[in-house]
PDB file of N, CA and C in Angstrom:
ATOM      1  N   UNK A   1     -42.899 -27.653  -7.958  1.00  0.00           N
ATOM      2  CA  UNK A   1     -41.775 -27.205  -8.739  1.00  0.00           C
ATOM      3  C   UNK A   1     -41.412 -25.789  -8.321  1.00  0.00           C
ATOM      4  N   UNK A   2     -40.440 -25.020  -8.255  1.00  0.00           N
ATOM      5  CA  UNK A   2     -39.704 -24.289  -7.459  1.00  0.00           C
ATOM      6  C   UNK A   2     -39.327 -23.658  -9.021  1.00  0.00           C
ATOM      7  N   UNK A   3     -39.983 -22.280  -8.967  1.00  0.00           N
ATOM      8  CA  UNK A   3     -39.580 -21.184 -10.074  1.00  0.00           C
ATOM      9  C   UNK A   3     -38.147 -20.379  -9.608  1.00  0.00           C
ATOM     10  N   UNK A   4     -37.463 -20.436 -11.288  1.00  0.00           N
ATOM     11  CA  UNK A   4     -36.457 -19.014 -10.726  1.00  0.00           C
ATOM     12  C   UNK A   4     -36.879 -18.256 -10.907  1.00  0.00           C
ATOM     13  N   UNK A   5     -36.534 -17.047 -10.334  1.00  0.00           N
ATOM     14  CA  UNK A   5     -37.083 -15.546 -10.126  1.00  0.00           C
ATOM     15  C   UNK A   5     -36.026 -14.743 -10.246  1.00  0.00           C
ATOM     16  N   UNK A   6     -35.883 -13.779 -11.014  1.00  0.00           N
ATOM     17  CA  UNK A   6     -34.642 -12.486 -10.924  1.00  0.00           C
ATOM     18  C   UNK A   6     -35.125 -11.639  -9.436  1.00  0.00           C
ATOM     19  N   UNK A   7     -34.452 -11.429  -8.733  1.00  0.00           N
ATOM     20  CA  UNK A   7     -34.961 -10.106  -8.446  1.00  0.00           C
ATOM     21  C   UNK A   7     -34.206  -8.774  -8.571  1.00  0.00           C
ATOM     22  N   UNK A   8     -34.953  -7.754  -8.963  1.00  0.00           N
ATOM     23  CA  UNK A   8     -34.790  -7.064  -9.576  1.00  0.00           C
ATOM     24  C   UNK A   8     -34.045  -5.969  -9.315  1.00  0.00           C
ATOM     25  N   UNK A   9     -34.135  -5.689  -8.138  1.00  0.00           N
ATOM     26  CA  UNK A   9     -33.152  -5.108  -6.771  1.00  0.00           C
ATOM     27  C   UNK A   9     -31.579  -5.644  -6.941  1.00  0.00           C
ATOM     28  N   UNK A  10     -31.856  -6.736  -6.904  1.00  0.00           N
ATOM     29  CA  UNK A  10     -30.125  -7.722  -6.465  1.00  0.00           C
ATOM     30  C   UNK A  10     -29.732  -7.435  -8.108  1.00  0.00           C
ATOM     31  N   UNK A  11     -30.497  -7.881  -9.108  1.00  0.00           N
ATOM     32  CA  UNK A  11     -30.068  -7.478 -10.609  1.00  0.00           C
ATOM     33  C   UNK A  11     -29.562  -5.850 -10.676  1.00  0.00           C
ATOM     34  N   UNK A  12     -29.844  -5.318 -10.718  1.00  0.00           N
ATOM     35  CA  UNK A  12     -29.215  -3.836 -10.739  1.00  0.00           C
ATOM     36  C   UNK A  12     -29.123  -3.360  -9.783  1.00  0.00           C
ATOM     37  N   UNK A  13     -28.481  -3.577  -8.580  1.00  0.00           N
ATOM     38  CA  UNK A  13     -27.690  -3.308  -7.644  1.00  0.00           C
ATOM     39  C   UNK A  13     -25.847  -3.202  -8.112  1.00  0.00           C
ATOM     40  N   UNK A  14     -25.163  -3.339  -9.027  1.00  0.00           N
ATOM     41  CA  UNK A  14     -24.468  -3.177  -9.534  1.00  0.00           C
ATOM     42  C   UNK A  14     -24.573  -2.787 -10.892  1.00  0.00           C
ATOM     43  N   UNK A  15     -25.670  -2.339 -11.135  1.00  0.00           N
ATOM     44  CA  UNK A  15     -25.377  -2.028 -12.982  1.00  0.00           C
ATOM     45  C   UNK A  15     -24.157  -0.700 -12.947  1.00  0.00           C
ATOM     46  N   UNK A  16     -24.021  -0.701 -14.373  1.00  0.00           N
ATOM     47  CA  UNK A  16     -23.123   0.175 -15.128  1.00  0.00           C
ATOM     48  C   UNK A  16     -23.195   1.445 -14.207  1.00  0.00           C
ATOM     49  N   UNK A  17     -24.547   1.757 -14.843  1.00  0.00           N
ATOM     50  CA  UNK A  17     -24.923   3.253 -14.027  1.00  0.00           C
ATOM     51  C   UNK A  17     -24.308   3.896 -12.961  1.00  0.00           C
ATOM     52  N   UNK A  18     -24.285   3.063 -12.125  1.00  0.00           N
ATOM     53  CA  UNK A  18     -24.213   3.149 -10.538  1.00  0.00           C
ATOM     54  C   UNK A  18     -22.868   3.330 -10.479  1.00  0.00           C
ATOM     55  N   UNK A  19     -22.648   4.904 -10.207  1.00  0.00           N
ATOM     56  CA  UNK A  19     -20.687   5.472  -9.875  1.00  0.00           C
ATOM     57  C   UNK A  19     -21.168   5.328  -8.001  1.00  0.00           C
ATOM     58  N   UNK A  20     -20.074   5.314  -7.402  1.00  0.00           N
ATOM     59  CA  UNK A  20     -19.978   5.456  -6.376  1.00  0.00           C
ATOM     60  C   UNK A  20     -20.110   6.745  -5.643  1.00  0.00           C
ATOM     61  N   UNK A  21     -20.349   6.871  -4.450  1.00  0.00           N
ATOM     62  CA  UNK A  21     -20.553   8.504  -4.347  1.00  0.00           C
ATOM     63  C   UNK A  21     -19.078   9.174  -3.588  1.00  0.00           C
ATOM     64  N   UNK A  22     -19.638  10.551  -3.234  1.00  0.00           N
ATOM     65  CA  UNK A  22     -18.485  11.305  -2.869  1.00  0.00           C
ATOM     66  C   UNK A  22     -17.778  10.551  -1.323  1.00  0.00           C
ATOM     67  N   UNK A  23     -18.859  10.363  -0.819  1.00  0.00           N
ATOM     68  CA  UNK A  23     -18.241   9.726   0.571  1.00  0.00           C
ATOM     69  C   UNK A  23     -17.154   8.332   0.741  1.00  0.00           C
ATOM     70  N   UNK A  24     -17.727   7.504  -0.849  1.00  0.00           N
ATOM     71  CA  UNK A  24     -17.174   6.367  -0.618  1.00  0.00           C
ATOM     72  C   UNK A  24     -15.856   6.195  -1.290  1.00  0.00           C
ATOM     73  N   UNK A  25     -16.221   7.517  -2.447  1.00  0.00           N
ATOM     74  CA  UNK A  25     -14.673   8.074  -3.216  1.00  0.00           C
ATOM     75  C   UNK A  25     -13.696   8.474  -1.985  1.00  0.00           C
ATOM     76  N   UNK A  26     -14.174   9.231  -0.867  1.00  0.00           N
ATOM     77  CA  UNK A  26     -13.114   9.707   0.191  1.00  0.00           C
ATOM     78  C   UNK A  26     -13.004   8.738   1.123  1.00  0.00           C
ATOM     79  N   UNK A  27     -13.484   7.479   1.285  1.00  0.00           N
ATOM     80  CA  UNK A  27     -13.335   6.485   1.785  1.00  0.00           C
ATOM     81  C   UNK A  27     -11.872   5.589   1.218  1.00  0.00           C
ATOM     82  N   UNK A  28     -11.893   5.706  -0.377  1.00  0.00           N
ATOM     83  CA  UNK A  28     -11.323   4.767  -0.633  1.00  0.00           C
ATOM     84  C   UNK A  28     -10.183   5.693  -0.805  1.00  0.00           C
ATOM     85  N   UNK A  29     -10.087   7.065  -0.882  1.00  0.00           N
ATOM     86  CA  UNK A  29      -8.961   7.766  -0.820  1.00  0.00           C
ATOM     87  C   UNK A  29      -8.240   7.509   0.641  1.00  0.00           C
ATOM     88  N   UNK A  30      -9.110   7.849   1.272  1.00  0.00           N
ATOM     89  CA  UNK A  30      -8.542   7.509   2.883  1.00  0.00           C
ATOM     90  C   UNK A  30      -7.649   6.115   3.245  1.00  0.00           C
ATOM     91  N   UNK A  31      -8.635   5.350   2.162  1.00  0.00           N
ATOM     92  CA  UNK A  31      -7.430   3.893   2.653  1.00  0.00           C
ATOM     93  C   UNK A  31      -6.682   3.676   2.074  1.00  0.00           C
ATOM     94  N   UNK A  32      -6.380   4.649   0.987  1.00  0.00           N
ATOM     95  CA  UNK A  32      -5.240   4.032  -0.211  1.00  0.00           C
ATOM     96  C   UNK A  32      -3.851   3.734   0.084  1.00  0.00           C
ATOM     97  N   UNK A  33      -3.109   4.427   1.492  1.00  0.00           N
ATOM     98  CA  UNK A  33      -1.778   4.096   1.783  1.00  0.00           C
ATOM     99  C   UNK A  33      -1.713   2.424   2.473  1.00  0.00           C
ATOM    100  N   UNK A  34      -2.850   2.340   2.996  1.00  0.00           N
ATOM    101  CA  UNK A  34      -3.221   0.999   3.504  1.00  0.00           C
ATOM    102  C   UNK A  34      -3.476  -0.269   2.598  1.00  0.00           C
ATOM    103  N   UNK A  35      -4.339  -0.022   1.556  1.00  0.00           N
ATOM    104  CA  UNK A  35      -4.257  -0.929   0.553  1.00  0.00           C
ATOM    105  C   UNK A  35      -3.245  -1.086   0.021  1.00  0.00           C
ATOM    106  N   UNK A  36      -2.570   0.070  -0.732  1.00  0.00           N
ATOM    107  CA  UNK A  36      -1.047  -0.284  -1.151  1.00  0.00           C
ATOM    108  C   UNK A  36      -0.354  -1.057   0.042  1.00  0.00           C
ATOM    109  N   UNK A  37      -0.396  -0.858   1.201  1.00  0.00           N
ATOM    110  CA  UNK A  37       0.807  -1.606   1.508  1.00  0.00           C
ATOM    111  C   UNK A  37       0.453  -3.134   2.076  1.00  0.00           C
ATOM    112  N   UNK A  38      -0.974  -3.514   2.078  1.00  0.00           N
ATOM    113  CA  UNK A  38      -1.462  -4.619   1.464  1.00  0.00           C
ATOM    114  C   UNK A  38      -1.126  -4.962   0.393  1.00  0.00           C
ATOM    115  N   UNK A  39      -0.987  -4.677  -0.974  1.00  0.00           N
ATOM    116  CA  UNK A  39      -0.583  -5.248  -2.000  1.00  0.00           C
ATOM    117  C   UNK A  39       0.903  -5.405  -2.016  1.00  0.00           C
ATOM    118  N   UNK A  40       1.582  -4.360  -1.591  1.00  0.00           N
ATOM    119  CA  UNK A  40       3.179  -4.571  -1.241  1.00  0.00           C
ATOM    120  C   UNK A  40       3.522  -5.886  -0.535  1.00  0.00           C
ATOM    121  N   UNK A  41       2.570  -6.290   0.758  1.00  0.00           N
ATOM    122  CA  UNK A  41       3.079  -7.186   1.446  1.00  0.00           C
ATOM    123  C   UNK A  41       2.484  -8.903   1.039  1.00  0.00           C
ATOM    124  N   UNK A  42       1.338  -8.576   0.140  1.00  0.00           N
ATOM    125  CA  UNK A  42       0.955  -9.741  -0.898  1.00  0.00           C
ATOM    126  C   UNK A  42       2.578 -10.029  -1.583  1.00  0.00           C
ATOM    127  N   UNK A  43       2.812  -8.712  -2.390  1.00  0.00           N
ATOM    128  CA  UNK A  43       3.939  -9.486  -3.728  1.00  0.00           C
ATOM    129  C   UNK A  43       4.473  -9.781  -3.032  1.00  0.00           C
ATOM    130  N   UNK A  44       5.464  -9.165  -1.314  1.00  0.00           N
ATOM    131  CA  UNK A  44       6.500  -9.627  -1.043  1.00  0.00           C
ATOM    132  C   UNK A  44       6.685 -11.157  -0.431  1.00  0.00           C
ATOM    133  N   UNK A  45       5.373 -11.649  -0.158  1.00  0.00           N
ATOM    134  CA  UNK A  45       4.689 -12.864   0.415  1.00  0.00           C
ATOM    135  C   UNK A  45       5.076 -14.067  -1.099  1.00  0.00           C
ATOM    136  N   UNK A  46       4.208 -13.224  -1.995  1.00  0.00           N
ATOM    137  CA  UNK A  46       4.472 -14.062  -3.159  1.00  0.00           C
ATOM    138  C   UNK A  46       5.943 -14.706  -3.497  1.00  0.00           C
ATOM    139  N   UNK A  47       6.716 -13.223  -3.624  1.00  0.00           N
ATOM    140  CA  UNK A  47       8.140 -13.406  -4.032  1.00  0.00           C
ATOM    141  C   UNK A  47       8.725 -14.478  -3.487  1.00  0.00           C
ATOM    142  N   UNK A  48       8.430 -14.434  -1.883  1.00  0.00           N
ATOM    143  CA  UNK A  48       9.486 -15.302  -1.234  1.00  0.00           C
ATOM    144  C   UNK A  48       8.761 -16.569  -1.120  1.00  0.00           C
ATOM    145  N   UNK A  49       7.686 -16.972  -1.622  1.00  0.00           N
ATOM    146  CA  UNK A  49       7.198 -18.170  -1.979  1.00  0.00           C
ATOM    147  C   UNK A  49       7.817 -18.525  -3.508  1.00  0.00           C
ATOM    148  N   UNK A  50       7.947 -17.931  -4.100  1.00  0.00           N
ATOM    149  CA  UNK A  50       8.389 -18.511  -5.895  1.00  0.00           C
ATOM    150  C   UNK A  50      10.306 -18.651  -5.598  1.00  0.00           C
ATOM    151  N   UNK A  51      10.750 -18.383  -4.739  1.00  0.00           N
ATOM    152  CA  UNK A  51      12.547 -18.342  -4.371  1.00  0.00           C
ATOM    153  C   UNK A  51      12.386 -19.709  -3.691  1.00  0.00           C
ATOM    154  N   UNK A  52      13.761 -19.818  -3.479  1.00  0.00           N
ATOM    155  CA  UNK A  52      13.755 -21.059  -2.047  1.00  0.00           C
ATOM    156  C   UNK A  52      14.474 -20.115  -0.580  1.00  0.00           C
ATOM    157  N   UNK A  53      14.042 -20.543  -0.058  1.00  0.00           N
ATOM    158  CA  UNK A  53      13.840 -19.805   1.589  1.00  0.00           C
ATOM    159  C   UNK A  53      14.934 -19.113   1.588  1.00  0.00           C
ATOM    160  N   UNK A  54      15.253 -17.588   2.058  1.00  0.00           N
ATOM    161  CA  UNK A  54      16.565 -17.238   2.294  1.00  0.00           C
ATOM    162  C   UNK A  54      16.237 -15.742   3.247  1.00  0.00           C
ATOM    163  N   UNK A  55      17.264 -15.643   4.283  1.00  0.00           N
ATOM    164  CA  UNK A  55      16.697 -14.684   4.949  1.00  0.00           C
ATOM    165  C   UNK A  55      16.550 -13.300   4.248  1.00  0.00           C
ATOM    166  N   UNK A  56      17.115 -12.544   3.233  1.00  0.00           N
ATOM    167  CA  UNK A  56      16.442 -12.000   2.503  1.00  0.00           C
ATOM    168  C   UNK A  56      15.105 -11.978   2.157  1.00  0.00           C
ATOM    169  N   UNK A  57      14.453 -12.755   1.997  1.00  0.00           N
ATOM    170  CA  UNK A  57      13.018 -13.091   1.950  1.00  0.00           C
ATOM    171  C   UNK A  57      12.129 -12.998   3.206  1.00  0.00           C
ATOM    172  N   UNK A  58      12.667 -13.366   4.040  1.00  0.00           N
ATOM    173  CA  UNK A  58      12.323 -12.859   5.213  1.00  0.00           C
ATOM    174  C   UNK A  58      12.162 -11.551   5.680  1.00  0.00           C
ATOM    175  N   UNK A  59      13.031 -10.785   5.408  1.00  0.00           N
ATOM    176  CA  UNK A  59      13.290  -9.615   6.224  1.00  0.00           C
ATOM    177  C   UNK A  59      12.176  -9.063   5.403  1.00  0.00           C
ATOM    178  N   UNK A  60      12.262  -9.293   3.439  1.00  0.00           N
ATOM    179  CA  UNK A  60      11.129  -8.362   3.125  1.00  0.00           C
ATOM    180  C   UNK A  60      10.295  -8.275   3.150  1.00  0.00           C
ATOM    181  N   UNK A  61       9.907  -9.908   3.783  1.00  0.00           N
ATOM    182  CA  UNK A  61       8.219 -10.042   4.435  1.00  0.00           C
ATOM    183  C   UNK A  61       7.638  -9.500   5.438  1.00  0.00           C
ATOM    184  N   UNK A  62       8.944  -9.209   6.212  1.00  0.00           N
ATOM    185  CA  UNK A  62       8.505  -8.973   7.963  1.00  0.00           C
ATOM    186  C   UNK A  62       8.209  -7.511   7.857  1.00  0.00           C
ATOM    187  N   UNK A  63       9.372  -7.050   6.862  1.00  0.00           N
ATOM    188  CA  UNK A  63       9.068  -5.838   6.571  1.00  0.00           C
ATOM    189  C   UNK A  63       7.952  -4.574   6.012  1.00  0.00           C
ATOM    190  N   UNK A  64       7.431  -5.674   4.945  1.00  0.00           N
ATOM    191  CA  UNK A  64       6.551  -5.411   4.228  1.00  0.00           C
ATOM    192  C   UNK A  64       4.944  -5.883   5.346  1.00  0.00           C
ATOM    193  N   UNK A  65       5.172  -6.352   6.157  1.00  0.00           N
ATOM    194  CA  UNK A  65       4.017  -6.815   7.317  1.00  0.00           C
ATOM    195  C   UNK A  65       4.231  -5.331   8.132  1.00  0.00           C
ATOM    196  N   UNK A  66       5.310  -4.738   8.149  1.00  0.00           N
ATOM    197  CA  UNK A  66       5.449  -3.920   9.487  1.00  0.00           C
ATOM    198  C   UNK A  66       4.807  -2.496   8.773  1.00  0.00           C
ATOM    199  N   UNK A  67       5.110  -2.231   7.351  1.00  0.00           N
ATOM    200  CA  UNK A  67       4.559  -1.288   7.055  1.00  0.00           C
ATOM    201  C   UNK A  67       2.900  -0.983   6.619  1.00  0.00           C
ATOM    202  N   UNK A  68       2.367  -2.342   6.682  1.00  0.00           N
ATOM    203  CA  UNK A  68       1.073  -2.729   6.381  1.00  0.00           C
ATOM    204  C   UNK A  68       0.240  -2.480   7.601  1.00  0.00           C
ATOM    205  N   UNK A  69       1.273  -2.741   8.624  1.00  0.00           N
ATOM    206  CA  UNK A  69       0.179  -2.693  10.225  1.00  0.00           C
ATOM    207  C   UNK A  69       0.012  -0.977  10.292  1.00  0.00           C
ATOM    208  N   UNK A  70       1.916  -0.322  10.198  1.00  0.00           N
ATOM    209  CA  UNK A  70       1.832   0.850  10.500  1.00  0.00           C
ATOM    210  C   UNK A  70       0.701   1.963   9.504  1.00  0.00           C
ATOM    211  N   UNK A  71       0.525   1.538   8.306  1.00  0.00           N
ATOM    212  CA  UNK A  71      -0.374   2.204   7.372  1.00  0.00           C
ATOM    213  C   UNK A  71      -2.174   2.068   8.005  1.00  0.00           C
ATOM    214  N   UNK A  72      -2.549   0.492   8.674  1.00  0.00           N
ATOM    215  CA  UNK A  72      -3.469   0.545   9.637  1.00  0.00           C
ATOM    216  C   UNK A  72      -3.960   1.064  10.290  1.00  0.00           C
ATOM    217  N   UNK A  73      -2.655   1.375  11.372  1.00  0.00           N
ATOM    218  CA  UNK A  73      -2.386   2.010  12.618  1.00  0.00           C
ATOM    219  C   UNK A  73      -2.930   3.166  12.194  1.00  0.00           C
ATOM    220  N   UNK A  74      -1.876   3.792  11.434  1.00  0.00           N
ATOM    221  CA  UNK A  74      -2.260   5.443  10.608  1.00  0.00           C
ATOM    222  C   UNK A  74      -3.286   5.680  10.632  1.00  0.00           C
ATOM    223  N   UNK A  75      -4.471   4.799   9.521  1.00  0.00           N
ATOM    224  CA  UNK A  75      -5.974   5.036   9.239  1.00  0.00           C
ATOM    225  C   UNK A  75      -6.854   5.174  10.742  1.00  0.00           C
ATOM    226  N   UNK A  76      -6.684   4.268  11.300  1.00  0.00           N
ATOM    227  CA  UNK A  76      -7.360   4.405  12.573  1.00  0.00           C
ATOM    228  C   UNK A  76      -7.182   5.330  13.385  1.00  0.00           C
ATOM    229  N   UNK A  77      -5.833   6.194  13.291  1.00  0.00           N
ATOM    230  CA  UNK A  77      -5.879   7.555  13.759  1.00  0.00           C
ATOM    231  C   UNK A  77      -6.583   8.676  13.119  1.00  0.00           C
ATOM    232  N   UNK A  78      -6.312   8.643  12.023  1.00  0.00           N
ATOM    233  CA  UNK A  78      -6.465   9.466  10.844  1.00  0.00           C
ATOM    234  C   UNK A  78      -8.378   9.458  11.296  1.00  0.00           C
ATOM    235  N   UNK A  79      -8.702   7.787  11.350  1.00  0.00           N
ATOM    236  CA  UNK A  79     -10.463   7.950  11.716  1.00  0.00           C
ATOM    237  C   UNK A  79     -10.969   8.762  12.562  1.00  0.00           C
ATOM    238  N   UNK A  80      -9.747   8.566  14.018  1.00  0.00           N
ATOM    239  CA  UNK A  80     -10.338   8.707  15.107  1.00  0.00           C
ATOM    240  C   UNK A  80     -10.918   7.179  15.658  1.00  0.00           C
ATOM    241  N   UNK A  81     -10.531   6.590  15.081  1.00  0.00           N
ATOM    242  CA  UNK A  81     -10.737   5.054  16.371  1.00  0.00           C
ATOM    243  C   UNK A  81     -11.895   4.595  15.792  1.00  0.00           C
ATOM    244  N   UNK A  82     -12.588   5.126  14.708  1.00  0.00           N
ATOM    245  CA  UNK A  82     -13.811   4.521  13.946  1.00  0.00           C
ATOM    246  C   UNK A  82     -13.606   3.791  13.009  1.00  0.00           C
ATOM    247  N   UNK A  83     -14.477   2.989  12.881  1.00  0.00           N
ATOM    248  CA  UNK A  83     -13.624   2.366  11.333  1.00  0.00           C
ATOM    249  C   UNK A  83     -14.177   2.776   9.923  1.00  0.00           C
ATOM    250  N   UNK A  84     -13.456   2.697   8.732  1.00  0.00           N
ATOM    251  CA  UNK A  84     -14.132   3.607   8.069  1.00  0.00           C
ATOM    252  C   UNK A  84     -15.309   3.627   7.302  1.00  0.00           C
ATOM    253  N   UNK A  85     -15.861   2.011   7.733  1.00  0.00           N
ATOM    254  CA  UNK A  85     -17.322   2.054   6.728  1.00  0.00           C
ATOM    255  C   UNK A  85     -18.371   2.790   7.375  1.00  0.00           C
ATOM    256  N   UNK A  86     -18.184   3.196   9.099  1.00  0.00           N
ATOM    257  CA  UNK A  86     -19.094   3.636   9.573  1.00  0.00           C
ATOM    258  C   UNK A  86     -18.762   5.392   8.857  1.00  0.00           C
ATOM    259  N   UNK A  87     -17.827   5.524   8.717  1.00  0.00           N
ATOM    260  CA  UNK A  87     -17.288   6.900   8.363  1.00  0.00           C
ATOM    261  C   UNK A  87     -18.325   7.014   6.705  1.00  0.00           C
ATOM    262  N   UNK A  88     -18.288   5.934   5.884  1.00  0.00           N
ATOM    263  CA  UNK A  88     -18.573   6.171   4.547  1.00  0.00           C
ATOM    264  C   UNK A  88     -20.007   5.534   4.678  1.00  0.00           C
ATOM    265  N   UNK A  89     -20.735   5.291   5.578  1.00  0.00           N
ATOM    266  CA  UNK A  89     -22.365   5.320   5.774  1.00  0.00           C
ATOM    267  C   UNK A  89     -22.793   6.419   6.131  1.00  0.00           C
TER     268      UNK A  89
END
Protein backbone atom coordinates (compact mmCIF):
# COMPACT_ATOMS: atom_id res chain seq x y z
CA UNK A 1 0.00 0.00 0.00
CA UNK A 2 1.49 3.31 -1.12
CA UNK A 3 1.25 6.18 1.74
CA UNK A 4 0.50 9.90 1.03
CA UNK A 5 3.07 12.06 2.27
CA UNK A 6 3.00 16.05 2.41
CA UNK A 7 6.17 17.26 1.76
CA UNK A 8 6.92 19.87 3.54
CA UNK A 9 9.18 21.92 1.30
CA UNK A 10 6.58 21.77 -1.76
CA UNK A 11 3.77 22.68 1.15
CA UNK A 12 5.23 26.01 2.04
CA UNK A 13 6.98 26.86 -0.86
CA UNK A 14 4.21 29.28 -1.52
CA UNK A 15 2.82 30.16 1.84
CA UNK A 16 1.43 33.60 2.72
CA UNK A 17 4.70 34.64 4.20
CA UNK A 18 6.77 34.43 1.31
CA UNK A 19 6.83 38.30 -0.50
CA UNK A 20 8.96 38.16 -3.37
CA UNK A 21 12.28 39.79 -3.30
CA UNK A 22 13.86 42.97 -4.59
CA UNK A 23 15.32 41.36 -7.70
CA UNK A 24 12.19 39.66 -8.76
CA UNK A 25 10.11 42.95 -7.91
CA UNK A 26 12.65 44.61 -10.64
CA UNK A 27 12.15 41.76 -12.78
CA UNK A 28 8.59 42.10 -12.99
CA UNK A 29 8.96 45.90 -13.25
CA UNK A 30 11.24 45.35 -16.16
CA UNK A 31 8.62 43.33 -18.01
CA UNK A 32 5.66 45.28 -17.36
CA UNK A 33 5.48 47.16 -20.87
CA UNK A 34 5.71 43.62 -22.29
CA UNK A 35 3.09 41.98 -20.30
CA UNK A 36 0.73 44.76 -20.90
CA UNK A 37 1.03 44.48 -24.37
CA UNK A 38 0.45 40.77 -24.02
CA UNK A 39 -2.74 41.41 -22.41
CA UNK A 40 -3.60 44.15 -25.04
CA UNK A 41 -3.05 41.65 -27.78
CA UNK A 42 -5.08 38.76 -25.77
CA UNK A 43 -8.33 41.29 -25.59
CA UNK A 44 -7.71 42.34 -29.09
CA UNK A 45 -7.57 38.50 -30.14
CA UNK A 46 -10.63 38.04 -27.98
CA UNK A 47 -12.60 40.98 -29.43
CA UNK A 48 -12.27 39.91 -32.89
CA UNK A 49 -13.26 36.42 -31.99
CA UNK A 50 -16.76 37.55 -30.16
CA UNK A 51 -17.54 40.03 -33.75
CA UNK A 52 -17.92 38.33 -37.09
CA UNK A 53 -14.72 38.74 -39.20
CA UNK A 54 -14.13 42.29 -40.46
CA UNK A 55 -10.95 43.88 -41.44
CA UNK A 56 -11.12 46.17 -38.62
CA UNK A 57 -10.50 43.29 -36.49
CA UNK A 58 -7.75 42.49 -38.23
CA UNK A 59 -5.75 45.41 -38.35
CA UNK A 60 -6.26 45.52 -34.40
CA UNK A 61 -4.88 42.20 -34.10
CA UNK A 62 -1.95 42.62 -36.32
CA UNK A 63 -1.52 45.59 -34.57
CA UNK A 64 -1.77 44.72 -31.23
CA UNK A 65 0.84 41.56 -32.29
CA UNK A 66 3.25 44.31 -33.63
CA UNK A 67 3.36 46.16 -30.43
CA UNK A 68 3.74 42.99 -28.31
CA UNK A 69 6.89 41.82 -30.40
CA UNK A 70 8.20 45.52 -30.33
CA UNK A 71 7.75 45.68 -26.30
CA UNK A 72 9.91 42.11 -26.53
CA UNK A 73 12.28 43.41 -28.73
CA UNK A 74 12.64 46.44 -26.17
CA UNK A 75 13.20 44.03 -23.05
CA UNK A 76 15.85 42.13 -24.72
CA UNK A 77 17.68 45.27 -25.32
CA UNK A 78 16.92 46.84 -22.24
CA UNK A 79 18.59 43.04 -20.90
CA UNK A 80 21.33 43.14 -23.04
CA UNK A 81 20.45 39.89 -25.00
CA UNK A 82 19.89 37.96 -21.59
CA UNK A 83 16.81 36.86 -20.69
CA UNK A 84 15.41 38.03 -17.67
CA UNK A 85 15.13 35.07 -15.31
CA UNK A 86 18.81 34.70 -15.59
CA UNK A 87 18.86 38.52 -14.70
CA UNK A 88 16.38 37.78 -11.53
CA UNK A 89 18.56 34.56 -10.31
Amino acid sequence: MDHIVTVQEAVTAFADWMEPTNAELATIELEMPAILADVDRVDAEIAALETRPAELSARRVRRARRRALSARVALLNQTGGTTVAEDAA
